[in-house]
Protein backbone atom coordinates (compact mmCIF):
# COMPACT_ATOMS: atom_id res chain seq x y z
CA UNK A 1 0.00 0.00 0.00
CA UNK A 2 2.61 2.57 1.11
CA UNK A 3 4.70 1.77 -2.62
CA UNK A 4 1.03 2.53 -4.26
CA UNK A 5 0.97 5.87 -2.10
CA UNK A 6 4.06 6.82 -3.44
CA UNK A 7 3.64 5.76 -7.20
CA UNK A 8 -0.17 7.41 -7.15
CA UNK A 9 1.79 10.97 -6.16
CA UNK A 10 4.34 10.44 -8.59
CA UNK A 11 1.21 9.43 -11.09
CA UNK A 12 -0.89 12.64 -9.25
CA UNK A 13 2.48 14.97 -9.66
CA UNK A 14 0.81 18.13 -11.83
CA UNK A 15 -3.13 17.81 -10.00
CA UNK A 16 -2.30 20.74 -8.05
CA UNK A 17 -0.93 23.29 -11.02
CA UNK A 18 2.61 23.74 -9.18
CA UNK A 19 0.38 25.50 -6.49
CA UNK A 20 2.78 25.70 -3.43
CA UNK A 21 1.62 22.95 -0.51
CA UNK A 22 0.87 24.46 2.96
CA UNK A 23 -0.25 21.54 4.86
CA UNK A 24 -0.29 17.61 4.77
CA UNK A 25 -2.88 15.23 6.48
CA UNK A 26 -2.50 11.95 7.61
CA UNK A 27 -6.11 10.64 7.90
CA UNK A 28 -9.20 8.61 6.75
CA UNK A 29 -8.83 5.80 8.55
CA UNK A 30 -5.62 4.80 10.82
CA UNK A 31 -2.27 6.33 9.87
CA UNK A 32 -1.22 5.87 13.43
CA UNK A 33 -0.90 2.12 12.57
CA UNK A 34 2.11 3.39 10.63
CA UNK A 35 5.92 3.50 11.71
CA UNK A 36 7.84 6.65 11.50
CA UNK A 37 9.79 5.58 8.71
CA UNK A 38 6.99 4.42 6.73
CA UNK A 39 5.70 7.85 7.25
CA UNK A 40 9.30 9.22 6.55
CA UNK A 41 9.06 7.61 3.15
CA UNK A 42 5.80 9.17 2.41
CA UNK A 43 6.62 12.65 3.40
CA UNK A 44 10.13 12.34 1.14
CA UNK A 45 7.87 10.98 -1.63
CA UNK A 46 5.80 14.32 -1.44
CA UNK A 47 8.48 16.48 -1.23
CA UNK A 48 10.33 15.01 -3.97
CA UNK A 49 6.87 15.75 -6.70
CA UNK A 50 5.74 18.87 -4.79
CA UNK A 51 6.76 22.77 -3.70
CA UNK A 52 6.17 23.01 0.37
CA UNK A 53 5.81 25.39 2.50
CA UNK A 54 8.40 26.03 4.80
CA UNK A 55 5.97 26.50 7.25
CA UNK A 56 4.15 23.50 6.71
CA UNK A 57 1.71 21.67 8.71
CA UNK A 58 1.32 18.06 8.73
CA UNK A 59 -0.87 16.38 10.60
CA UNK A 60 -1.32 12.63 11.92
CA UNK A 61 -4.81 11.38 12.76
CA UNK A 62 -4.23 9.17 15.31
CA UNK A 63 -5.89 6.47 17.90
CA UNK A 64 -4.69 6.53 21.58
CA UNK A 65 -4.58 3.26 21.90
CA UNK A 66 -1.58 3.53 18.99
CA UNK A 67 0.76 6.24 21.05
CA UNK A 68 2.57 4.39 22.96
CA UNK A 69 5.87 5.43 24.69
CA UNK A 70 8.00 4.35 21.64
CA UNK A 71 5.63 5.39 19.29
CA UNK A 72 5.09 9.20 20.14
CA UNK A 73 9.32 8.93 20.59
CA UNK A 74 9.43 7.82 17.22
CA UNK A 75 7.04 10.18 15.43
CA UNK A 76 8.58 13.17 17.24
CA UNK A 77 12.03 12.13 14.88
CA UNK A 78 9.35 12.94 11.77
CA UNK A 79 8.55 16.33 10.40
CA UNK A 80 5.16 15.24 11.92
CA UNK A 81 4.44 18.44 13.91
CA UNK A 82 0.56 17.96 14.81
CA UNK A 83 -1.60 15.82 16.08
CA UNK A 84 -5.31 14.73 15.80
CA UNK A 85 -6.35 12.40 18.24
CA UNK A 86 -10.06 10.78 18.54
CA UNK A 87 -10.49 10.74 22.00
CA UNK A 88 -14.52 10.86 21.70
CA UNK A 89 -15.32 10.65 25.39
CA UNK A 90 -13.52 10.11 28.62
CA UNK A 91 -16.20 7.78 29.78
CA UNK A 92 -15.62 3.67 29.27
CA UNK A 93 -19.05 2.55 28.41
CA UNK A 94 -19.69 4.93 25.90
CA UNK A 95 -16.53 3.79 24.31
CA UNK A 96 -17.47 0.50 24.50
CA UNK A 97 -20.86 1.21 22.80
CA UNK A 98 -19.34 3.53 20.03
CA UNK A 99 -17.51 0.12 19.85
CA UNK A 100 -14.16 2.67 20.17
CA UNK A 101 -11.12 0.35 21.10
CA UNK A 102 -9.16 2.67 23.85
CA UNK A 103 -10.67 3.15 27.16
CA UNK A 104 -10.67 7.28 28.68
CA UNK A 105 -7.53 6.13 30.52
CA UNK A 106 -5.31 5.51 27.34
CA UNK A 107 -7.11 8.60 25.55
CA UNK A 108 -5.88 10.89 28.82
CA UNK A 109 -2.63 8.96 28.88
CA UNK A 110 -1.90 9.08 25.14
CA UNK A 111 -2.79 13.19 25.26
CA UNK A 112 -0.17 13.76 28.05
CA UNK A 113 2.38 11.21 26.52
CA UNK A 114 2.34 13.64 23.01
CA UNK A 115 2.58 16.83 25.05
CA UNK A 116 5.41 15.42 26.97
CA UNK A 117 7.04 14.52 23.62
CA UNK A 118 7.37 18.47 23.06
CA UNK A 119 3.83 18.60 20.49
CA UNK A 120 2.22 21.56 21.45
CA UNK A 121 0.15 21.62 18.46
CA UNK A 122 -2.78 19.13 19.60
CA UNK A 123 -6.90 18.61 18.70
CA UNK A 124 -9.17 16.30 19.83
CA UNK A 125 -12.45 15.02 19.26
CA UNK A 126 -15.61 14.83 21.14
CA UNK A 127 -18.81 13.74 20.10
CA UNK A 128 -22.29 14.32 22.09
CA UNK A 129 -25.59 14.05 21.60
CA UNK A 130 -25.70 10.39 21.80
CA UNK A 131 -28.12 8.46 23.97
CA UNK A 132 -25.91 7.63 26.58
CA UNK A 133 -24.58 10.88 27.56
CA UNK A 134 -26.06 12.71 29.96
CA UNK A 135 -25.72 16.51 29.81
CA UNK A 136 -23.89 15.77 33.68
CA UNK A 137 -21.23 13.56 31.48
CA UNK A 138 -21.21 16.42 29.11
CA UNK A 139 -20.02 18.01 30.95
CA UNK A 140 -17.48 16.44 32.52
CA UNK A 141 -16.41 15.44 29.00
CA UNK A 142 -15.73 19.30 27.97
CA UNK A 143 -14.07 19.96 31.28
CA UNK A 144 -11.37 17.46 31.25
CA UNK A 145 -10.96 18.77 27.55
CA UNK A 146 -9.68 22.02 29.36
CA UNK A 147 -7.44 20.70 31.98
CA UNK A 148 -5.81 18.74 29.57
CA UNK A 149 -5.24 22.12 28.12
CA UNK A 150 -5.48 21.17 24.49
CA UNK A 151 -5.34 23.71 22.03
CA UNK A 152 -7.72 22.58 19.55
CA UNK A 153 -11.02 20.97 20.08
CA UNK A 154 -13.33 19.16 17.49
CA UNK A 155 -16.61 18.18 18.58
CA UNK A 156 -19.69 16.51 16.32
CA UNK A 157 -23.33 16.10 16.71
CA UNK A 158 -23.69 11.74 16.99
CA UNK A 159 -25.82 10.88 13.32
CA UNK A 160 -27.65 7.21 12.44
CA UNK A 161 -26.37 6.47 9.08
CA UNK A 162 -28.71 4.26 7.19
CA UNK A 163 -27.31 1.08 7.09
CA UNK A 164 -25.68 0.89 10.12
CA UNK A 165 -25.36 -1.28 12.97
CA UNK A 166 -26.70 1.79 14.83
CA UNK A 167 -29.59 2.58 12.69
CA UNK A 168 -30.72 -1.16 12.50
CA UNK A 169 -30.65 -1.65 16.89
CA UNK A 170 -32.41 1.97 16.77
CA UNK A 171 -35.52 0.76 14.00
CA UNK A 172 -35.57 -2.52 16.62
CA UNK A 173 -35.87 -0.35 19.72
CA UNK A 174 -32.29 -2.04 21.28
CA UNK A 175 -30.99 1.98 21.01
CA UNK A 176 -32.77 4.99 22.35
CA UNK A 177 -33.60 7.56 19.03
CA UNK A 178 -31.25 10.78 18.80
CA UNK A 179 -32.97 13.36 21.02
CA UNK A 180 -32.29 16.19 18.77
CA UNK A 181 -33.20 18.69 22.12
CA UNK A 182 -30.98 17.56 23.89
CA UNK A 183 -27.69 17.43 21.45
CA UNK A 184 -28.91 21.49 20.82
CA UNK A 185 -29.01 21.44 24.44
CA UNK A 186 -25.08 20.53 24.26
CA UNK A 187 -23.70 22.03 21.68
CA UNK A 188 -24.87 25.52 22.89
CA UNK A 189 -23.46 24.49 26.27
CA UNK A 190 -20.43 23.64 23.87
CA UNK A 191 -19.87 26.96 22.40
CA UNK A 192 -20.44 28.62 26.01
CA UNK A 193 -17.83 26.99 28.22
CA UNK A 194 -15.55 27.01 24.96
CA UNK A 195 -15.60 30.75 24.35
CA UNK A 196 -15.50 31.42 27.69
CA UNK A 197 -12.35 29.57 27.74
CA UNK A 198 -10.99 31.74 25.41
CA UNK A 199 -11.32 29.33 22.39
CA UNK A 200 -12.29 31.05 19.11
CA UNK A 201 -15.47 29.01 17.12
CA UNK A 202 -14.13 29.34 13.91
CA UNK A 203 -16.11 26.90 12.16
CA UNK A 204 -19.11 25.00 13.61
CA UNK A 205 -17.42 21.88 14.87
CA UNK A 206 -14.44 24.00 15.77
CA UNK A 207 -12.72 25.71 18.08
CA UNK A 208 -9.26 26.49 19.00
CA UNK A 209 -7.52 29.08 20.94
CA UNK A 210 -5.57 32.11 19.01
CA UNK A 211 -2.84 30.86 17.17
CA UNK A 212 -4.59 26.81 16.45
CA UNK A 213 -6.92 27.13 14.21
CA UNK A 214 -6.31 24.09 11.44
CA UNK A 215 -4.58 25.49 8.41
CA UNK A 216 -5.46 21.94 6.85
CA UNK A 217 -9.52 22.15 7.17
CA UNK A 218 -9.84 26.25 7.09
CA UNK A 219 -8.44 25.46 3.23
CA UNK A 220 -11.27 23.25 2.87
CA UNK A 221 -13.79 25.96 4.02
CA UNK A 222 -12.15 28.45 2.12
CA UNK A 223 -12.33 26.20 -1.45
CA UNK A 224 -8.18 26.15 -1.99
CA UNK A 225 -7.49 23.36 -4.15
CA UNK A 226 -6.40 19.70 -2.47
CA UNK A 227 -5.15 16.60 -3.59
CA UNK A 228 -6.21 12.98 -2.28
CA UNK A 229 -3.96 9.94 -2.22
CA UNK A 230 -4.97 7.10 -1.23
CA UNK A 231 -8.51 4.54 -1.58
CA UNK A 232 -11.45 6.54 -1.22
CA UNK A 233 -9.37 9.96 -1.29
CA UNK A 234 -11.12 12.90 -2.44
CA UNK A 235 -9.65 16.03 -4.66
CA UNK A 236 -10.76 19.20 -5.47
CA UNK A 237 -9.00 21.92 -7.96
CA UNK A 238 -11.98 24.76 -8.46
CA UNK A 239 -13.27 23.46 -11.40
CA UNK A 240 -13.81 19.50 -10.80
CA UNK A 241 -13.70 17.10 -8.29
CA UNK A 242 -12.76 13.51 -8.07
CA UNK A 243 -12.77 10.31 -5.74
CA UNK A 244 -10.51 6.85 -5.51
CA UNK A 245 -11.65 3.44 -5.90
CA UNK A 246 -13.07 2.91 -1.68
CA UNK A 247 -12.01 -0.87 -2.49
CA UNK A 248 -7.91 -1.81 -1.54
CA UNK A 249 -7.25 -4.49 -3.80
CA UNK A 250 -8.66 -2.67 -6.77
CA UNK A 251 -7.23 0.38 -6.07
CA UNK A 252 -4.09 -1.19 -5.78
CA UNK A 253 -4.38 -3.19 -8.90
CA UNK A 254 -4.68 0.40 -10.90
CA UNK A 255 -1.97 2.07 -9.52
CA UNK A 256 0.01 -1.01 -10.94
CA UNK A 257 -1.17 -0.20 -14.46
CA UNK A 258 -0.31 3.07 -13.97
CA UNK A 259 -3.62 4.67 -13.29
CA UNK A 260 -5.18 7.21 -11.22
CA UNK A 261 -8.21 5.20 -9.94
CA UNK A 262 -10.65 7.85 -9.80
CA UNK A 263 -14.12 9.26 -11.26
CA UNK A 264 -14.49 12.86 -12.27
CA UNK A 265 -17.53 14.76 -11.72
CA UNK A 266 -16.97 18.52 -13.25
CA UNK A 267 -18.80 21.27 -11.31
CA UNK A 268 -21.61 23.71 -12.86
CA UNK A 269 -21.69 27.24 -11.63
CA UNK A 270 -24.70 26.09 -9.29
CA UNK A 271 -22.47 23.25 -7.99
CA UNK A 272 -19.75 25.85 -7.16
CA UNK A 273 -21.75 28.61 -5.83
CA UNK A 274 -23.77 25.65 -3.44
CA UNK A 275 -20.45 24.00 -2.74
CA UNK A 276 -18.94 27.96 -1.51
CA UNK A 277 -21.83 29.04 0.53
CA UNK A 278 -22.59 25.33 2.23
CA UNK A 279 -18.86 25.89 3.87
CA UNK A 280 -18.58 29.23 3.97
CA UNK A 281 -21.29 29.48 6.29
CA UNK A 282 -19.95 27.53 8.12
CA UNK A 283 -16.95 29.29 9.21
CA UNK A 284 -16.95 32.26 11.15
CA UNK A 285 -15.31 34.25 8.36
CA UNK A 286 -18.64 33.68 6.53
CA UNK A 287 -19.85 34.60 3.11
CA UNK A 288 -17.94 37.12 1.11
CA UNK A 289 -20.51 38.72 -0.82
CA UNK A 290 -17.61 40.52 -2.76
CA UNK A 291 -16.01 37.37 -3.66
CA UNK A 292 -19.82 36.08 -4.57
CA UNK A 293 -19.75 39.06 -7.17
CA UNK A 294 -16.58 39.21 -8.32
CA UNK A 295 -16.44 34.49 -8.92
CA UNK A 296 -20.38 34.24 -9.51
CA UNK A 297 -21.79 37.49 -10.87
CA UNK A 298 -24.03 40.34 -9.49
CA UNK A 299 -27.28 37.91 -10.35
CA UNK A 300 -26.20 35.29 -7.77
CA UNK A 301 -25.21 37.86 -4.98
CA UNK A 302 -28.39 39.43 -5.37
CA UNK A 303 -29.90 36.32 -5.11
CA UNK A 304 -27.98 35.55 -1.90
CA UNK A 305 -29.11 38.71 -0.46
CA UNK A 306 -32.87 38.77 -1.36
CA UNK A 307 -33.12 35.00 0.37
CA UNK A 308 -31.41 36.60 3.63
CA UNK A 309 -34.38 38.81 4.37
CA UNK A 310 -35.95 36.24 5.86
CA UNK A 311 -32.75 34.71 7.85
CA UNK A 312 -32.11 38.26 8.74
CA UNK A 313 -35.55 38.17 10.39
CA UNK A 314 -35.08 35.20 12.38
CA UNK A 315 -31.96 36.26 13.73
CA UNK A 316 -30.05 33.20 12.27
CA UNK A 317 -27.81 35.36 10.40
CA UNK A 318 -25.78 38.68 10.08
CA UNK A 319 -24.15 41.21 7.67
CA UNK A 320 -21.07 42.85 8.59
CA UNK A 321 -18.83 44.56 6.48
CA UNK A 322 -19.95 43.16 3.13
CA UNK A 323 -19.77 39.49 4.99
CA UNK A 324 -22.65 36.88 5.85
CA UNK A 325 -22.20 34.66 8.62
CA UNK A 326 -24.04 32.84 10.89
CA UNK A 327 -25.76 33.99 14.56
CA UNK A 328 -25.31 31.80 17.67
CA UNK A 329 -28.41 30.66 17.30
CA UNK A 330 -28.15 30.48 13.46
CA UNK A 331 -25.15 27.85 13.97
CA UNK A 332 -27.74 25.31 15.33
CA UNK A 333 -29.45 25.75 11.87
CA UNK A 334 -26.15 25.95 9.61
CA UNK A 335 -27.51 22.95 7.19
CA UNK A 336 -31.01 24.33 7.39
CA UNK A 337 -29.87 27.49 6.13
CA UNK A 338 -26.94 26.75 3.87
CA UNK A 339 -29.53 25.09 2.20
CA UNK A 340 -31.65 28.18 1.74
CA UNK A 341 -29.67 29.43 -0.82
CA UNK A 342 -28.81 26.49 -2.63
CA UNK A 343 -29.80 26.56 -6.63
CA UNK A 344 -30.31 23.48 -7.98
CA UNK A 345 -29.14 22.47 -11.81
CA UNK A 346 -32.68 21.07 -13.87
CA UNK A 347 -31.27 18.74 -16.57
């Protein structure tokens, strides 16, 4: 797998129009099974098709369960200089039910093992909103986030995917329904203690304190261009988008013809102007209505602005300086409303 990494970026070398490469991401699934040289290899494989930053940040996703001692020693001997860590909750049985395979000891003990490696620059994520967790666990949960004293915190809303385990015990009554109530309930005492901790909410799922913020996902938000290697990795360049093969064994049998294993969809000006205010909107930077003019044309700001009225009303969103973002209370609504202005293509 790690020689069809490497041949795919050789393969994937011009995607990115000699743009210069601010950040790297080890993720989608888990990297932290990976030795340091094996990452090594990876990282000199990029640099040797790519221009970088010299400021770059890279990224490893990582389960505690996979920082051990040797292993955080190890990775600190890697350009590796931030870490993502999927902590989830500091309580055992809703670990055990998210069927998670650390327990809140080795997520605490992995946390303080990479800070006293010398990483400074650490998330972790949270989830709520589940039936197990009480708003008293909650809290706990978001405190012992801040003792920790991690700079950057992730947290998302628990969803039943159809055709999951989870949605299958929920239809046969063995799980309690989402109660949507109470996971607003939590994220709004989310965003209080956060803020009041000094963290910034730069995005909805977000928040870090000054100086954090992911330079990796705020390019997402922002539409910069990105290149995914790997199964299942998705790219973007402005204009088109396209996805690997999710399967292993065919992906790897492309790579050794020589192909990129992926399907192209290219956008329409609907597509992009959906795409732009969907994660704009979700940042607090928000929508640019200059940059709506100047990429989309006076017709689709207008357009932006005339459906607004109503938001404005509501109190779910705000205009400042030529920018629309969301309101507190408009951030428990972000896919509601980002799909306000949405214009859908009519074949």
């Amino acid at each position: 797998m790690i020689e069809a990494l490497i041949h795919e970026l050789t393969l994937q070398k011009n995607y990115l129009e000699g743009q210069k490469v601010e950040t790297i991401y080890f993720g989608g699934g888990t990297p932290s099974l990976l030795e340091a040289d094996e990452l090594t290899r990876i990282l000199d494989a990029i640099s040797g098709q790519f221009n970088l930053a010299t400021d770059l940040e890279i990224t490893l996703e990582a389960n505690p369960d996979d920082l051990t001692i040797q292993k955080v020693k190890n990775f600190k001997e890697t350009p590796i200089n931030r870490f993502s860590i999927g902590v989830q909750s500091f309580f055992d049985e809703d670990l055990m039910w998210m069927n998670r395979s650390h327990s809140a000891s080795e997520a605490e003990s992995a946390i303080k093992r990479v800070q006293d490696a010398g990483f400074e620059n650490i998330t972790a994520d949270l989830i709520y909103g589940y039936p197990l967790l009480s708003d008293e666990k909650w809290s706990t949960n978001i405190r012992q986030m801040l003792e920790l004293h991690i700079p950057h915190i992730s947290c998302y809303s628990m969803t039943i995917e159809p055709g999951t385990a989870l949605a299958h015990f929920t239809k046969q009554g063995k799980s309690k329904p989402i109660d949507e109530r109470q996971s607003a309930a939590q994220f709004i005492e989310l965003m209080a203690k956060l803020q009041e901790a000094g963290y910034l909410h730069y995005e909805i799922s977000n928040f870090a304190q000054p100086g954090y913020e992911s330079k990796h996902n705020t390019n997402y938000w922002k539409g910069e261009f990105y290149l995914g290697i790997g199964p299942s990795a998705h790219s973007f360049n402005g204009v088109s988008r396209q996805w690997n093969l999710a399967n292993n064994a065919n992906y790897l049998a492309a790579i050794a013809k020589h192909q990129v294993p992926a399907q192209l969809e290219v956008l329409t000006l609907n597509n992009r102007f959906n795409e732009y205010l969907m994660t704009s909107l979700r940042t607090h930077w928000g929508a640019d209505m200059h940059y709506l003019r100047s990429n989309f044309g006076t017709e689709y700001a207008n357009l932006v602005l005339a459906k607004a009225e109503t938001l404005l009303q509501k109190n779910w969103i705000k205009i400042e300086d030529q920018k629309l973002a969301l309101t507190e209370e408009g951030k428990l609504f972000a896919d509601h409303i980002a799909a306000e202005f949405f214009i859908i293509d009519h074949d």
